[in-house]
N, C-alpha and C. Protein backbone atom coordinates (compact mmCIF):
# COMPACT_ATOMS: atom_id res chain seq x y z
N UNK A 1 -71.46 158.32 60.38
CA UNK A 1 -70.73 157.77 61.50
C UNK A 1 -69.40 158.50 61.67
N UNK A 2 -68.77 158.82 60.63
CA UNK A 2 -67.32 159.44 60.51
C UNK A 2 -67.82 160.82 61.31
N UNK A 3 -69.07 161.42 61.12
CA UNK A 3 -68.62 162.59 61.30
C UNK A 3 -69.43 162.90 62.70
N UNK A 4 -70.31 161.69 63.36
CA UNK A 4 -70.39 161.52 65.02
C UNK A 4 -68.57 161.38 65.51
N UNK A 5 -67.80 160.37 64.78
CA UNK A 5 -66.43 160.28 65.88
C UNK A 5 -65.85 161.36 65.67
N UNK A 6 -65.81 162.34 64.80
CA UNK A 6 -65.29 163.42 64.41
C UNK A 6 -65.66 164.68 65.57
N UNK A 7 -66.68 164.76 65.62
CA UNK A 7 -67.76 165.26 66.80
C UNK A 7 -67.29 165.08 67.94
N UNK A 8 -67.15 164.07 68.16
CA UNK A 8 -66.84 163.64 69.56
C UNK A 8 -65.55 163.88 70.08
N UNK A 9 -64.75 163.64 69.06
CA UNK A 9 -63.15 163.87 69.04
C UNK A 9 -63.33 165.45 69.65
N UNK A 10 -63.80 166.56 68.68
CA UNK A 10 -63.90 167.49 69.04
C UNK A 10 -64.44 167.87 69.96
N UNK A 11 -65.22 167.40 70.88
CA UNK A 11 -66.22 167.82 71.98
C UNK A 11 -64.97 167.27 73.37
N UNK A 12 -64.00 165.99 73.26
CA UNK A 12 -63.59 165.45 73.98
C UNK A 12 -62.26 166.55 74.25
N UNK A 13 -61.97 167.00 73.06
CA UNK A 13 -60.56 167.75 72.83
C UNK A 13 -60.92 169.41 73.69
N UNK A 14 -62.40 169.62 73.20
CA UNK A 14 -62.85 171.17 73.66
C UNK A 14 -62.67 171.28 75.14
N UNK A 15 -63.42 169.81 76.46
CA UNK A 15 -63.64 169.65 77.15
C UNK A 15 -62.20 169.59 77.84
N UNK A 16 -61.33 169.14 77.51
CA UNK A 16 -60.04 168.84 77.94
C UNK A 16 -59.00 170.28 77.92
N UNK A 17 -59.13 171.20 77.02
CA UNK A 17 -58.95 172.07 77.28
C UNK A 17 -59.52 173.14 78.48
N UNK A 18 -60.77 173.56 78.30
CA UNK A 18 -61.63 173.62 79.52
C UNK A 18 -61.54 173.57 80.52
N UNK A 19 -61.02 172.12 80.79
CA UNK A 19 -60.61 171.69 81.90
C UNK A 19 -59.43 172.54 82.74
N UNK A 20 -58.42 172.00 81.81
CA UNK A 20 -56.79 172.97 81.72
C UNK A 20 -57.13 174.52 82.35
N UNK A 21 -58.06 174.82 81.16
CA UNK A 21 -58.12 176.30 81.49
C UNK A 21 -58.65 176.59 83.20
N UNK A 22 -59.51 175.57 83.47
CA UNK A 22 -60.45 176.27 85.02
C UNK A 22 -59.38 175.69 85.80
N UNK A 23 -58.34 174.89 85.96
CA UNK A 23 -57.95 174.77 86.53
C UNK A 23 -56.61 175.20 87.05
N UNK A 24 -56.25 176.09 85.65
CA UNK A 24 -54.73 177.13 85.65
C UNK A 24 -55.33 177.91 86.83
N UNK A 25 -56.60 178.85 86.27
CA UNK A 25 -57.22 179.93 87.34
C UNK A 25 -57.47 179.91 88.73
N UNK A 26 -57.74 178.47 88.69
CA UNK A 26 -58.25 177.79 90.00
C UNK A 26 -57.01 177.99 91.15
N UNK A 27 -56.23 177.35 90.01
CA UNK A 27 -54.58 177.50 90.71
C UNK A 27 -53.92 178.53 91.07
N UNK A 28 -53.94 179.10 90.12
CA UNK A 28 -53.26 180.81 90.07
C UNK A 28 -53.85 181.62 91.28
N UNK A 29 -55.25 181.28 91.19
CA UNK A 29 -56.05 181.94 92.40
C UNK A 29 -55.66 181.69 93.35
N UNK A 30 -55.26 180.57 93.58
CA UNK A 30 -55.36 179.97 95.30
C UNK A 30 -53.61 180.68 95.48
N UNK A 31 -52.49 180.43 94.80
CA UNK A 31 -51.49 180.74 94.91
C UNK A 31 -51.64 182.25 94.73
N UNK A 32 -52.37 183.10 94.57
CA UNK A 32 -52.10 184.12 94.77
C UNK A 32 -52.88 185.28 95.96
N UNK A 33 -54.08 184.29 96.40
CA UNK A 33 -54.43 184.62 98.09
C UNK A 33 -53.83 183.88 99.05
N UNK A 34 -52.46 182.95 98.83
CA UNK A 34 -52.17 182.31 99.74
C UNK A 34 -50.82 182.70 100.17
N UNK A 35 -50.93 184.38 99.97
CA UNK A 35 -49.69 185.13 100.43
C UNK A 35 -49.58 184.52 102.23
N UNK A 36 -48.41 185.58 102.50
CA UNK A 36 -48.23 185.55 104.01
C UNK A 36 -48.88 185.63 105.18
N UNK A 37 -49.60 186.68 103.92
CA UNK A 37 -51.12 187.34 105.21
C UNK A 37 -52.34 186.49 105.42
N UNK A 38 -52.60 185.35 104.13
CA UNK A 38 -53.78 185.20 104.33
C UNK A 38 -53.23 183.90 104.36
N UNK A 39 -52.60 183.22 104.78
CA UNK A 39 -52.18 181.49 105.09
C UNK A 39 -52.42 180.93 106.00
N UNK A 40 -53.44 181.49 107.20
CA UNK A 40 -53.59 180.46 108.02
C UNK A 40 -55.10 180.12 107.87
N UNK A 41 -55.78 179.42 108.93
CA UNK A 41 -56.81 178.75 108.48
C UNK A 41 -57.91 179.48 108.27
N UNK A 42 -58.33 180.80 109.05
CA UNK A 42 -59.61 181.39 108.85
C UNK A 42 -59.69 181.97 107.75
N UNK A 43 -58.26 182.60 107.84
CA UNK A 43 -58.19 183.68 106.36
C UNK A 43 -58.90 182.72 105.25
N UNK A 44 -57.97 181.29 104.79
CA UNK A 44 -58.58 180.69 103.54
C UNK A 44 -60.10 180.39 103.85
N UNK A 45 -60.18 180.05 104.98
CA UNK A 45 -62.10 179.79 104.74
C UNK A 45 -62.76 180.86 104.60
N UNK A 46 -62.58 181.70 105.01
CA UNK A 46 -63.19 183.39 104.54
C UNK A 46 -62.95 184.16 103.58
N UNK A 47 -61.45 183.57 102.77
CA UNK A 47 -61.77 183.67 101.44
C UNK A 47 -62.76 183.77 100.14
N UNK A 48 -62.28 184.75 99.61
CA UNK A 48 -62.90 184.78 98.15
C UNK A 48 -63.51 183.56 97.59
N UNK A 49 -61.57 183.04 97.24
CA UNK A 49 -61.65 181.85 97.04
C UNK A 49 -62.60 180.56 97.15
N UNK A 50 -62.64 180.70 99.01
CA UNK A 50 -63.33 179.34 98.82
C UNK A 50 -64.51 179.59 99.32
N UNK A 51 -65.12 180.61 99.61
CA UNK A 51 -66.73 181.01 99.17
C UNK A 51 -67.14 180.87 97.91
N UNK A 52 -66.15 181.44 96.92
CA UNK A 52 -66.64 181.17 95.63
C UNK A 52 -66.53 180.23 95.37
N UNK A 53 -65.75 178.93 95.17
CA UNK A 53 -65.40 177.82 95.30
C UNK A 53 -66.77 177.02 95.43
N UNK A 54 -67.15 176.93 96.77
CA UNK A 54 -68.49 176.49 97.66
C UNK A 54 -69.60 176.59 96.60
N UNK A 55 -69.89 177.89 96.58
CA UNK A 55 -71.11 178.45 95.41
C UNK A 55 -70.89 177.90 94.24
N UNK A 56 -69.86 178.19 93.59
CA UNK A 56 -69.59 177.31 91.99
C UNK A 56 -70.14 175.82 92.11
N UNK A 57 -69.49 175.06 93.11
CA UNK A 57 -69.92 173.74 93.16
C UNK A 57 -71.42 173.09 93.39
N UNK A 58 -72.16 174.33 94.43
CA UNK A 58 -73.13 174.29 94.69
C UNK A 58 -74.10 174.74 93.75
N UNK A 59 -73.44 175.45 92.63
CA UNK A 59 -74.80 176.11 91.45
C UNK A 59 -74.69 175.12 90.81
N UNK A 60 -73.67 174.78 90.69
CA UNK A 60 -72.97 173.60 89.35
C UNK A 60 -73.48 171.91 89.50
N UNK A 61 -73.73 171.74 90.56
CA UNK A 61 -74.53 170.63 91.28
C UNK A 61 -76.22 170.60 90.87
N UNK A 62 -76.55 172.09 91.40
CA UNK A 62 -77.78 172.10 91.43
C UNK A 62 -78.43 171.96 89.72
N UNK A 63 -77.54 172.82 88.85
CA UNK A 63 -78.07 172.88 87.38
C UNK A 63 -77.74 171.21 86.85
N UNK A 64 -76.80 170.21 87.57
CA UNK A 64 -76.78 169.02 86.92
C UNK A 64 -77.55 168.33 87.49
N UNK A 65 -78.38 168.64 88.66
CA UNK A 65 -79.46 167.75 88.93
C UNK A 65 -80.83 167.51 88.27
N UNK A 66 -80.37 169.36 87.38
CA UNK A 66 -81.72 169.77 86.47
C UNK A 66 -81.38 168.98 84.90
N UNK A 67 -80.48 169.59 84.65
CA UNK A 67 -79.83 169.31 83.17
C UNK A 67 -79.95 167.75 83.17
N UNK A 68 -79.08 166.76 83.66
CA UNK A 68 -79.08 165.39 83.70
C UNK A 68 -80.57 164.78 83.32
N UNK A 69 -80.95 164.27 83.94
CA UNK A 69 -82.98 164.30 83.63
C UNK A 69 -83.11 164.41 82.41
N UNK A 70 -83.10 165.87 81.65
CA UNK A 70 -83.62 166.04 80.92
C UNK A 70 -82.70 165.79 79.64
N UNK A 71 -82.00 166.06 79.71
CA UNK A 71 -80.51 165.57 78.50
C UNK A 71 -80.69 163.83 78.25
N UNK A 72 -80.56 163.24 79.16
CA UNK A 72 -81.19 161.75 79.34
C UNK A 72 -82.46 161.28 78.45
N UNK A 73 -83.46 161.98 79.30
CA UNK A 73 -84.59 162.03 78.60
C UNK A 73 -84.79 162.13 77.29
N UNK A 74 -84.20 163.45 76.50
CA UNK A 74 -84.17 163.55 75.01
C UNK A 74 -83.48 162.83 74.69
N UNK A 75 -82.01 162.38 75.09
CA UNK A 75 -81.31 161.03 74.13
C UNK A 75 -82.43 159.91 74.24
N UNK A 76 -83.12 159.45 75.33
CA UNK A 76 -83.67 158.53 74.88
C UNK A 76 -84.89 158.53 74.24
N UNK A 77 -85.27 159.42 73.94
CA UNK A 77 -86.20 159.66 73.01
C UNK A 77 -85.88 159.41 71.26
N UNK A 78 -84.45 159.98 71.51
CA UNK A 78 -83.61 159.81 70.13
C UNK A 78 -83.35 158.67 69.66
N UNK A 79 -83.02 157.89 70.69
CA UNK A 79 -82.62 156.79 70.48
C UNK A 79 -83.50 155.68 70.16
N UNK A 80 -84.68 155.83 70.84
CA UNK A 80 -86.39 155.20 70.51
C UNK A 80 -86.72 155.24 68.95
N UNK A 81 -86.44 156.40 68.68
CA UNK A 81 -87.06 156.91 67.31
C UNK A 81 -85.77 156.23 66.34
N UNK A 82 -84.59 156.03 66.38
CA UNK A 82 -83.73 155.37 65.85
C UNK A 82 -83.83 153.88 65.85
N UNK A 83 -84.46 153.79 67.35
CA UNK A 83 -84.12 152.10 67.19
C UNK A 83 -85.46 151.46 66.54
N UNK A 84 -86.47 152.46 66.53
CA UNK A 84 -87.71 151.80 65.65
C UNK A 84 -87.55 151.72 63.97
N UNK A 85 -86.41 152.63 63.44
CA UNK A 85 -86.12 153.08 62.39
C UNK A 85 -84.87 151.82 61.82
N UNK A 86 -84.68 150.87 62.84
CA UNK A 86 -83.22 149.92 62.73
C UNK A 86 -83.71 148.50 62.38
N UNK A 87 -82.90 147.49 61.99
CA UNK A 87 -82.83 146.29 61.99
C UNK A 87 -82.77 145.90 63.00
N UNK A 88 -83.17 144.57 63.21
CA UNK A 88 -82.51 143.49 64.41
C UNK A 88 -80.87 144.00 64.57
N UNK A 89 -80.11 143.74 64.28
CA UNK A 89 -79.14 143.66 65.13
C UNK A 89 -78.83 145.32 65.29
N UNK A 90 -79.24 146.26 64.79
CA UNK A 90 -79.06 147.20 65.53
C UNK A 90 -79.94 147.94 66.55
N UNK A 91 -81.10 147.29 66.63
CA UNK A 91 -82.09 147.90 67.81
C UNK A 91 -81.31 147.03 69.22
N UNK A 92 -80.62 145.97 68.90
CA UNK A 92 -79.79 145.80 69.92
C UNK A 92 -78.55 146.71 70.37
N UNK A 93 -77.77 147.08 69.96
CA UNK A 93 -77.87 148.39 69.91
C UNK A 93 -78.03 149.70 70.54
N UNK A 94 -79.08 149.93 70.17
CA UNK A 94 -79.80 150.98 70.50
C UNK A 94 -80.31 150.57 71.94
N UNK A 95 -80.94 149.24 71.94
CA UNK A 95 -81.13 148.57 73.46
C UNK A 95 -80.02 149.51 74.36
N UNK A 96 -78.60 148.97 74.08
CA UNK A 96 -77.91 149.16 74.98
C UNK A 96 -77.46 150.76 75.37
N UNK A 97 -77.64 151.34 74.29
CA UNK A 97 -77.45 153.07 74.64
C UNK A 97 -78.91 153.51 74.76
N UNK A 98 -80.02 153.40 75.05
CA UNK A 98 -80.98 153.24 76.13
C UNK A 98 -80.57 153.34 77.25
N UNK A 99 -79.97 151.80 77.77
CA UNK A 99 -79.70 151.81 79.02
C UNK A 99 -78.68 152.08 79.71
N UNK A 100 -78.06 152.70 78.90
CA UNK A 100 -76.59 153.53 79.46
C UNK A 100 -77.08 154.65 79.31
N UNK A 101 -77.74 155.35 78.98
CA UNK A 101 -78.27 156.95 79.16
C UNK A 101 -78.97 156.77 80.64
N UNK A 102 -79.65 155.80 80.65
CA UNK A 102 -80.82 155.71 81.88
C UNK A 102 -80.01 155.80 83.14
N UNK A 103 -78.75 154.74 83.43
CA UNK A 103 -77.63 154.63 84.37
C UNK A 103 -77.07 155.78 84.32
N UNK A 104 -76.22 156.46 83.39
CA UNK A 104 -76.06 157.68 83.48
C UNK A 104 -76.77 159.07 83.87
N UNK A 105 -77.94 158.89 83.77
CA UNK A 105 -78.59 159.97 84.40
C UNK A 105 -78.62 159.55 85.73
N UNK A 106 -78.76 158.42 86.25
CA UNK A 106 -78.91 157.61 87.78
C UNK A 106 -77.50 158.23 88.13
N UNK A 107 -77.15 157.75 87.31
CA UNK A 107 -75.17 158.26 88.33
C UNK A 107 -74.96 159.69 88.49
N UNK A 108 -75.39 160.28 87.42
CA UNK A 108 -75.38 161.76 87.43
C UNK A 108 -76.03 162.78 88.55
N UNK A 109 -77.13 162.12 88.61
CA UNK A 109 -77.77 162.78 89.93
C UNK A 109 -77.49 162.14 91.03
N UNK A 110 -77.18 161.07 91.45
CA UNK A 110 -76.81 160.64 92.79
C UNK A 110 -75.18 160.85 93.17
N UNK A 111 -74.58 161.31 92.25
CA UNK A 111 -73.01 162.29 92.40
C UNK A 111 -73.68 163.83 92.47
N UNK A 112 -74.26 164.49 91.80
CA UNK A 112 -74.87 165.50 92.16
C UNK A 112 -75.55 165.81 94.02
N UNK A 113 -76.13 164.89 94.07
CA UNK A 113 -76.74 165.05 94.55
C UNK A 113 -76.01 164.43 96.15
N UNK A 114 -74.47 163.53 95.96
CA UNK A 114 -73.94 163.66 96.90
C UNK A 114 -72.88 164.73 97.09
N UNK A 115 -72.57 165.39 95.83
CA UNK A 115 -71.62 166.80 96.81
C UNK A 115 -72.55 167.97 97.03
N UNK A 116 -73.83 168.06 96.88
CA UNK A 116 -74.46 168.79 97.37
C UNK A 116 -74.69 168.53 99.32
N UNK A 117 -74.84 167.10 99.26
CA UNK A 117 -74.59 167.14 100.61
C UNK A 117 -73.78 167.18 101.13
N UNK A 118 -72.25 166.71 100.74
CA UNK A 118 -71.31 167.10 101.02
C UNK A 118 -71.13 168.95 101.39
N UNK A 119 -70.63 169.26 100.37
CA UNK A 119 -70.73 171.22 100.25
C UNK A 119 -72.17 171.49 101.76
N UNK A 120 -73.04 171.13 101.85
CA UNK A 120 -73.93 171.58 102.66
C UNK A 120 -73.40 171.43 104.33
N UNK A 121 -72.59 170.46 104.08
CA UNK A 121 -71.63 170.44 105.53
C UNK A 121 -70.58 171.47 105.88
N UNK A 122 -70.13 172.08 105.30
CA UNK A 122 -68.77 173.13 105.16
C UNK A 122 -69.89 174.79 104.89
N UNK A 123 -71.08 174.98 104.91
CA UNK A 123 -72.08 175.59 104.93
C UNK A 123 -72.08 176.50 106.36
């Protein structure tokens, strides 16, 4: 157990950096095509920027509509094989991270699957 929160700590800490990082670039980028020349409205939509922008979101959408499903799927497979392996009060438990994987994949793809329609408007 120590060394799942340990895990997690680290996965939460990796992710948070990550974050930081895409979003210095993100920044830096935009502030640095958003000279004199390219500040009014066509320039930024015909941008680098936010073509690439568009596409990132749109690959990044599409692989979590794939990934989600199946990431889901194997936790709860994991979790099956654990909770048959448990006592009463912990297949309850296991009940409940079951059904928070299941919701989470539900949420995962229906946010996926609304900035895909979103992004498909600005297309």
């Amino acid at each position: 157990m120590k060394k799942t929160n340990k895990w997690l700590q680290k996965c939460r800490a990796a992710g948070k950096s990550a974050f930081h990082a895409v979003s210095a670039c993100i920044l830096g980028s935009a502030l640095f095509l958003l000279d004199g020349k390219t500040a009014y409205a066509s320039g930024i939509s015909q941008s680098r920027l936010a073509k690439g922008t568009e596409n990132l979101i749109g690959d990044a959408t599409t692989w979590l509509m794939i990934l989600a499903p199946v990431v889901a799927g194997l936790l709860i497979i994991y979790f099956c094989i654990r909770r048959s392996a448990a006592d009463e009060m912990d297949q309850k438990k296991w009940n409940n991270r079951i059904v928070v994987a299941v919701v989470s994949c539900i949420g995962a793809v229906i946010g996926s699957a609304t900035l895909n329609i979103i992004i498909s408007y600005y297309q």
